[in-house]
N, C-alpha and C. Protein backbone atom coordinates (compact mmCIF):
# COMPACT_ATOMS: atom_id res chain seq x y z
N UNK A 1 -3.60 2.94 14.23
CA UNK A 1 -3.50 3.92 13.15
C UNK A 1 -4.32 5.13 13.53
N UNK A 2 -4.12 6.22 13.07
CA UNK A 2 -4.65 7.58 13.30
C UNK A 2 -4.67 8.62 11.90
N UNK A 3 -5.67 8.18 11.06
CA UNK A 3 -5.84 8.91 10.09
C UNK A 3 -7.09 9.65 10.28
N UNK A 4 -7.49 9.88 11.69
CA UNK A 4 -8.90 10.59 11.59
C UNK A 4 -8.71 11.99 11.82
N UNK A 5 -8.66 11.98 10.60
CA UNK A 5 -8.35 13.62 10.12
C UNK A 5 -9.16 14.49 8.61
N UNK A 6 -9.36 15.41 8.91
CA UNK A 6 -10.59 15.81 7.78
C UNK A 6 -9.40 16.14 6.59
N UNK A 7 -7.68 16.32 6.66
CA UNK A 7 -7.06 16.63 6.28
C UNK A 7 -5.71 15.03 5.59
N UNK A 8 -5.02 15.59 4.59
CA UNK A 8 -4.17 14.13 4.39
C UNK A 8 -3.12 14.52 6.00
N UNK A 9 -2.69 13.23 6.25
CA UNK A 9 -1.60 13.75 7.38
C UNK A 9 -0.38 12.82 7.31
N UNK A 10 0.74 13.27 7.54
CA UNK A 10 2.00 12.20 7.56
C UNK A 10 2.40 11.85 8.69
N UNK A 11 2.22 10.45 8.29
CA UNK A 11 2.17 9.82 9.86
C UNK A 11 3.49 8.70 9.57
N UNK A 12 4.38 8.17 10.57
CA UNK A 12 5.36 7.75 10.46
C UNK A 12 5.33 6.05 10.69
N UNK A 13 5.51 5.26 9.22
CA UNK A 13 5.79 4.00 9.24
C UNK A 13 6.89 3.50 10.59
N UNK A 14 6.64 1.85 10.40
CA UNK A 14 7.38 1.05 11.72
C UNK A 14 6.50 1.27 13.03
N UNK A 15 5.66 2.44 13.42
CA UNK A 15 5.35 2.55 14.51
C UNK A 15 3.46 1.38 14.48
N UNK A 16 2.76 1.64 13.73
CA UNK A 16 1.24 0.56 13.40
C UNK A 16 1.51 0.02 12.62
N UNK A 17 2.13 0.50 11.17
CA UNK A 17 2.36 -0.69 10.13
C UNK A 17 3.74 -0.08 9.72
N UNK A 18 3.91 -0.55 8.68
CA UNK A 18 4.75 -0.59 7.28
C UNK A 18 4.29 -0.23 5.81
N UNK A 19 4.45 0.30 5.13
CA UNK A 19 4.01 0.61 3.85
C UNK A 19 4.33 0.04 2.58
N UNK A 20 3.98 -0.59 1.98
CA UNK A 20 4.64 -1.18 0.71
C UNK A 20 3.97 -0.27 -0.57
N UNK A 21 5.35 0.41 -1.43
CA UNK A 21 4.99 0.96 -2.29
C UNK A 21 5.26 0.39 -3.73
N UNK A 22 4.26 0.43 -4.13
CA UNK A 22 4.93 -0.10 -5.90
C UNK A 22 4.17 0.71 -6.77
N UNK A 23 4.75 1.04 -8.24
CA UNK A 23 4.27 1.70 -9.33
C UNK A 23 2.36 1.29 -9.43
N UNK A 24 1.84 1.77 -10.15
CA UNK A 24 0.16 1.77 -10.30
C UNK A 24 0.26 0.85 -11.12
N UNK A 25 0.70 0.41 -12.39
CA UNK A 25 0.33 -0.55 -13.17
C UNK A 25 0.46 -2.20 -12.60
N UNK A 26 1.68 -2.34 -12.02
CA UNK A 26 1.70 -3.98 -11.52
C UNK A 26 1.38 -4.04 -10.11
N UNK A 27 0.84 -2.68 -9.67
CA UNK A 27 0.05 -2.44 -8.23
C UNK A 27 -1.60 -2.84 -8.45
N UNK A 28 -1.44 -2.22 -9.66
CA UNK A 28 -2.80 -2.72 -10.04
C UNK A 28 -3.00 -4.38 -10.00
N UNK A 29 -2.37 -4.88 -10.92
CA UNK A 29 -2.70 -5.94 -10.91
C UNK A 29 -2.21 -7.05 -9.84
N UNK A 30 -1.34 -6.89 -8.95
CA UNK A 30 -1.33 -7.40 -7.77
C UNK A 30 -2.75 -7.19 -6.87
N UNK A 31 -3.29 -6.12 -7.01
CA UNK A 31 -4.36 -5.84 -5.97
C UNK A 31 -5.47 -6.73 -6.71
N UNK A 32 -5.87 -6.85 -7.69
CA UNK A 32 -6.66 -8.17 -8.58
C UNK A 32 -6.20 -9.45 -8.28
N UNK A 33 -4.92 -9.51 -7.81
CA UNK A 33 -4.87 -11.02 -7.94
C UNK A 33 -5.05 -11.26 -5.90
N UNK A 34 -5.02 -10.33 -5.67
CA UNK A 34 -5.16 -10.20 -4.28
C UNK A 34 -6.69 -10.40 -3.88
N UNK A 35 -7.64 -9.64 -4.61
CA UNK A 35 -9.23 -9.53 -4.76
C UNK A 35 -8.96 -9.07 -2.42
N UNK A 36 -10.20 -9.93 -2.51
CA UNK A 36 -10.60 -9.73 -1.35
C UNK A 36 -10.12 -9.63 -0.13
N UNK A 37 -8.44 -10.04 -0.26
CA UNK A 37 -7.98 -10.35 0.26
C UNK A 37 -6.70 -9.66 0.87
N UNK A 38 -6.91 -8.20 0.35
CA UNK A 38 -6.01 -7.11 0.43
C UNK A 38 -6.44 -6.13 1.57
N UNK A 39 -5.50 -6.04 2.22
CA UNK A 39 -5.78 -5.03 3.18
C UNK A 39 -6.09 -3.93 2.43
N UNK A 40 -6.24 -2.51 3.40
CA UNK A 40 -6.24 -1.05 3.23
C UNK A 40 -5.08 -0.90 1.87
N UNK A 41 -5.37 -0.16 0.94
CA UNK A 41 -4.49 0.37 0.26
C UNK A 41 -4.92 1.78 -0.29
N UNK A 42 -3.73 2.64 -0.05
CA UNK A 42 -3.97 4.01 -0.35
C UNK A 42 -2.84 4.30 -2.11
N UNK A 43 -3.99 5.23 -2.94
CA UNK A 43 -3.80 4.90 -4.21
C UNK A 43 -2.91 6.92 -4.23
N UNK A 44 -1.65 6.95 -4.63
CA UNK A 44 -1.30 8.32 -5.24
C UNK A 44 -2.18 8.57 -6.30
N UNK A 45 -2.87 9.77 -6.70
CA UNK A 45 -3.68 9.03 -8.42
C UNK A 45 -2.67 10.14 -9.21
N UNK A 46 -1.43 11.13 -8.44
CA UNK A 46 -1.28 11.89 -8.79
C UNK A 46 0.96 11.42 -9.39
N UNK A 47 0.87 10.89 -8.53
CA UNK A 47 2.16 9.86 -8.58
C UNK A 47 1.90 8.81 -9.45
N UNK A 48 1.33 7.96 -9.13
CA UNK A 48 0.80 6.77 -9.95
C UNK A 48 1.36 5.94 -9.19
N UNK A 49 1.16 5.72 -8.15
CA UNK A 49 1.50 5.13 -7.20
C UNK A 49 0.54 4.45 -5.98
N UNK A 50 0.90 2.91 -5.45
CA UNK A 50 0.20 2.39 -4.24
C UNK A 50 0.77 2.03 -3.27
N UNK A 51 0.18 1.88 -2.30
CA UNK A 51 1.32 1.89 -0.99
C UNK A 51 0.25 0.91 -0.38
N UNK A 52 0.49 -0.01 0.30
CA UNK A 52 -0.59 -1.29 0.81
C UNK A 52 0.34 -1.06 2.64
N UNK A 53 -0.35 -1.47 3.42
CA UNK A 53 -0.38 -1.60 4.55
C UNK A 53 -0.04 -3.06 5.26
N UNK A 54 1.63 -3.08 5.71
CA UNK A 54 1.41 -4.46 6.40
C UNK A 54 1.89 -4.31 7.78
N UNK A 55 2.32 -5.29 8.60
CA UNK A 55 2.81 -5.59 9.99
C UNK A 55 4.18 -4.98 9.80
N UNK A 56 4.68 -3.86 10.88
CA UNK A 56 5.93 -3.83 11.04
C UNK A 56 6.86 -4.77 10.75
N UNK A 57 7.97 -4.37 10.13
CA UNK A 57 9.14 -5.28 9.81
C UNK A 57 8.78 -5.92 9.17
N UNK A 58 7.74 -6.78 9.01
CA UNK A 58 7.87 -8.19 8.09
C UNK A 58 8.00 -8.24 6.71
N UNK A 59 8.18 -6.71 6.05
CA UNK A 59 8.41 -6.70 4.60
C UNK A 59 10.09 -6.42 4.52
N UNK A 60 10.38 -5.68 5.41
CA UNK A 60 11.46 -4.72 5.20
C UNK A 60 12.46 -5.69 4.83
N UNK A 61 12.61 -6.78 4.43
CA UNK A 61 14.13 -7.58 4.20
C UNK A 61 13.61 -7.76 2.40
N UNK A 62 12.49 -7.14 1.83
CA UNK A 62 11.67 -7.83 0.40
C UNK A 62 12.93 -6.63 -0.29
N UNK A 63 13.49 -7.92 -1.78
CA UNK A 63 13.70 -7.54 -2.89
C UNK A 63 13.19 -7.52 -4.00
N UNK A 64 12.32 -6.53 -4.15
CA UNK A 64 11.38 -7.05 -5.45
C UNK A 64 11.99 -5.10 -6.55
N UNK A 65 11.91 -5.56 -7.65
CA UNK A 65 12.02 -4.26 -8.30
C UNK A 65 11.06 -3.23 -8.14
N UNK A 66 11.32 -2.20 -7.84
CA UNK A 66 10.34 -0.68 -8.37
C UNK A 66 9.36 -1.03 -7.01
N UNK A 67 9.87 -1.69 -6.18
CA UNK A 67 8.97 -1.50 -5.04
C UNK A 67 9.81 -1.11 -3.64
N UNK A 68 9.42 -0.34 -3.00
CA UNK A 68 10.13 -0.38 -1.93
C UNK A 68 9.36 -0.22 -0.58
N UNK A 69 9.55 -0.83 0.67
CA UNK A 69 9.00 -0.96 2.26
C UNK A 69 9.36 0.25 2.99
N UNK A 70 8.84 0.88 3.02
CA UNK A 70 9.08 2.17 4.01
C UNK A 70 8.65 1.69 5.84
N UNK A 71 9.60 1.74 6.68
CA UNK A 71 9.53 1.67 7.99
C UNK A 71 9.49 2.20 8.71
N UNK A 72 10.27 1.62 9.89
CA UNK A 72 11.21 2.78 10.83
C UNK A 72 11.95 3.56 9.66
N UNK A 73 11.41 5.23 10.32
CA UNK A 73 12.66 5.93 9.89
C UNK A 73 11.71 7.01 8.75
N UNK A 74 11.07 6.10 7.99
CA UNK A 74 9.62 6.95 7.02
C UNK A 74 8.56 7.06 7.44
N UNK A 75 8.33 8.09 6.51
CA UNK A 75 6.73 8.63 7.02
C UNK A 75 6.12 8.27 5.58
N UNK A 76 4.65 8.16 5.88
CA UNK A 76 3.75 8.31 4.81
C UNK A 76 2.58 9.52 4.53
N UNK A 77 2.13 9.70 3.51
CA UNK A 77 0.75 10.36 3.66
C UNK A 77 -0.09 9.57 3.77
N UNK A 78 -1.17 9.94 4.55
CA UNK A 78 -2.35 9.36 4.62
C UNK A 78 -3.38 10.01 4.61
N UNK A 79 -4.33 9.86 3.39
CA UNK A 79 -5.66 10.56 3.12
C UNK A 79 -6.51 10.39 4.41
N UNK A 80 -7.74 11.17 4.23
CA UNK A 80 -8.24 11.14 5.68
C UNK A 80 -9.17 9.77 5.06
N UNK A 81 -10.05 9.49 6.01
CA UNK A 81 -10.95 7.79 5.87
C UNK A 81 -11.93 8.14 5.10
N UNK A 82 -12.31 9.56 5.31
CA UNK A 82 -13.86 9.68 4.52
C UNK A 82 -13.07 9.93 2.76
N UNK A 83 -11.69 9.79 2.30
CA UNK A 83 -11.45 10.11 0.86
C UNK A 83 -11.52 9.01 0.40
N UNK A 84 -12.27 8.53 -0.95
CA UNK A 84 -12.20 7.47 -1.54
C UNK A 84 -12.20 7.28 -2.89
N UNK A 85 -12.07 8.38 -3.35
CA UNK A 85 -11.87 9.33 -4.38
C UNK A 85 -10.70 9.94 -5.22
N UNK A 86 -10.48 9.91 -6.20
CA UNK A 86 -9.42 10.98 -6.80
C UNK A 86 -10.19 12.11 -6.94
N UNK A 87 -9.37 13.16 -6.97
CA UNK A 87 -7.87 13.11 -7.56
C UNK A 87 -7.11 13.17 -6.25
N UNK A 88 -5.97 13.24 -6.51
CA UNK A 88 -4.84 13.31 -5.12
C UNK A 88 -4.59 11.74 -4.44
N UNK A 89 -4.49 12.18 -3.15
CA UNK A 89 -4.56 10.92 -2.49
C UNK A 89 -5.34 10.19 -1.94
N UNK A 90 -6.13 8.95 -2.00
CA UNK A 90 -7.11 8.66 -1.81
C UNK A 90 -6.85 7.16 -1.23
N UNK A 91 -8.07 6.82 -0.15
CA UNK A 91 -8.09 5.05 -0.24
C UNK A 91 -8.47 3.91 -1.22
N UNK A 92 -7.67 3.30 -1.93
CA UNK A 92 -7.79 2.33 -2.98
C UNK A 92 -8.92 1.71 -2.85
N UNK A 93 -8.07 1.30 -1.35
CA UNK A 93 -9.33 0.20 -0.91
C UNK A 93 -9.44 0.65 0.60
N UNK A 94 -10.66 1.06 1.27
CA UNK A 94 -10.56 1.47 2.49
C UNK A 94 -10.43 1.18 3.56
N UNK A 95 -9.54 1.45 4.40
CA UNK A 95 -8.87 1.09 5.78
C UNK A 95 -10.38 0.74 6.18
N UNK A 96 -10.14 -0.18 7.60
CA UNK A 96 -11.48 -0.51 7.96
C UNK A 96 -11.64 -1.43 9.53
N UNK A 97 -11.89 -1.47 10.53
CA UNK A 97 -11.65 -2.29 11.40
C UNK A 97 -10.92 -3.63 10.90
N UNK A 98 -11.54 -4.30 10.13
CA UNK A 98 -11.26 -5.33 9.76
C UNK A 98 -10.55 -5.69 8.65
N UNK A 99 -10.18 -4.69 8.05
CA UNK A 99 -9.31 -4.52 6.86
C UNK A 99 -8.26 -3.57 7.04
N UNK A 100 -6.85 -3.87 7.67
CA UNK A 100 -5.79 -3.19 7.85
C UNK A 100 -4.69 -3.01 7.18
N UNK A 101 -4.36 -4.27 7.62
CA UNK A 101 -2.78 -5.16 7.05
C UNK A 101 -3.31 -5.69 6.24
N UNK A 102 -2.54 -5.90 4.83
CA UNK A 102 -2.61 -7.29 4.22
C UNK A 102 -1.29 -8.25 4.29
N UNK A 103 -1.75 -9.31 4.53
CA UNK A 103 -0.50 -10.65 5.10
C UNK A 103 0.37 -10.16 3.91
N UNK A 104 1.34 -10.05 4.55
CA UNK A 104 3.20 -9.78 4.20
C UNK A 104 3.16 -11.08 2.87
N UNK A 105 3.05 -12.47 3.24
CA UNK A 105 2.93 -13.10 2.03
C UNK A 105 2.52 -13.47 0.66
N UNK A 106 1.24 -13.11 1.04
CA UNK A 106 -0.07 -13.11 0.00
C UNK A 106 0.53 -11.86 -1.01
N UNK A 107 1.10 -10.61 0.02
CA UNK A 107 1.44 -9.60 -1.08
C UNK A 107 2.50 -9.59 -2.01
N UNK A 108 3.67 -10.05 -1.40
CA UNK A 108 4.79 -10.26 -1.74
C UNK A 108 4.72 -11.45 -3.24
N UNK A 109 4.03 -12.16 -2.84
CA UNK A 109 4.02 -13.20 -4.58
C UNK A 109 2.54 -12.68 -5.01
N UNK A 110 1.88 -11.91 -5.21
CA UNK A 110 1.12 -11.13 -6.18
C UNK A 110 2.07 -10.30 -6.73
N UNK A 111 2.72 -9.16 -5.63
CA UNK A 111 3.54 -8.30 -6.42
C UNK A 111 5.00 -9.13 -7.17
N UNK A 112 4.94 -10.18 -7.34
CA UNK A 112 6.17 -10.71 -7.47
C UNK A 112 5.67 -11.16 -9.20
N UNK A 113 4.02 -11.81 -8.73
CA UNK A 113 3.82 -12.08 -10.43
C UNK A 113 3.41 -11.15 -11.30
N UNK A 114 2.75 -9.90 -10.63
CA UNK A 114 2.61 -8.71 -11.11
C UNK A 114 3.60 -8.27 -11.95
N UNK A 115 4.44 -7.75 -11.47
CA UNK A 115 6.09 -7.77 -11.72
C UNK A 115 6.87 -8.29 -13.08
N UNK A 116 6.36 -9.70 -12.89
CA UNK A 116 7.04 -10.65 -13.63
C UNK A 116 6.26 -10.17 -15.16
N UNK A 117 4.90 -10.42 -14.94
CA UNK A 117 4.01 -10.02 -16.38
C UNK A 117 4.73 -8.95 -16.97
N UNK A 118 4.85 -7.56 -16.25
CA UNK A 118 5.28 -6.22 -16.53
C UNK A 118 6.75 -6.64 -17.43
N UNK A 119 7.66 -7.01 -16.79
CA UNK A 119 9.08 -7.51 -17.11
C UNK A 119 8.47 -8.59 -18.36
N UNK A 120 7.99 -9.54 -18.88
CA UNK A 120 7.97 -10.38 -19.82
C UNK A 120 7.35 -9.47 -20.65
N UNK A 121 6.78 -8.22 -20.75
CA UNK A 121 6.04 -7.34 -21.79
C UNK A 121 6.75 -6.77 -22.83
C-alpha cells in the first residue's frame, strides 16, 4: 500500500487490496462486532460511508445489500496515515503494519448480521 502522502490520493483497488464498502450505520455496527479484529478501515464522514480493506479477489463474488467490493478496475480514496480525524476522509481505524486486511470472513458475517438488524428495523 502507498498512502504516504500528506494529501488524500486515489489509488487503484485489486492491485494490494480490495475495498469493501458499506453505508455508516450497519458499517458501524459490523466494525463493533468485529472489535479488535478489523483491519484498517477508512471512514467517508462526508458520504456516510466505510470502506474496510481486504485480500484481492476474495470478496469480489459477496452478495450482500448496500454493500459493494471494489477491485480490479476501481480506484479508491485514501486519506493520508497521519488523518484520523473528521471531517472528510479519514482512518476509522488506522492502517498499520500489522493491521491491514481484515479476513474476508470475519467481515462478510458481521456485515451480514449488521445488515440483517438494519432490515428487521
Amino acid at each position: 500500500m502507498s498512502p504516504h502522502s500528506a494529501e488524500v490520493r486515489t489509488l487503484p483497488a485489486g492491485r494490494w487490496w480490495d475495498a469493501v464498502r458499506a453505508p455508516a450505520a450497519p458499517g458501524a455496527r459490523a466494525l463493533d462486532l468485529l472489535g479488535d479484529r478489523s483491519g484498517a478501515v477508512i471512514r467517508d464522514g462526508y458520504g456516510g460511508i466505510l470502506y474496510w480493506l481486504v485480500p484481492p479477489g476474495e470478496a469480489i463474488d459477496w452478495h450482500l445489500p448496500e454493500v459493494q467490493v471494489l477491485g480490479h478496475g476501481s480506484h479508491v480514496a485514501v486519506p493520508p496515515l497521519r488523518r484520523t480525524k473528521g471531517p472528510g476522509l479519514y482512518w476509522q481505524v488506522p492502517l498499520a503494519y500489522d493491521r491491514e486486511c481484515t479476513d474476508p470472513a470475519r467481515l462478510h458475517a458481521a456485515l451480514s448480521v449488521a445488515l440483517s438488524v438494519r432490515t428487521a428495523l
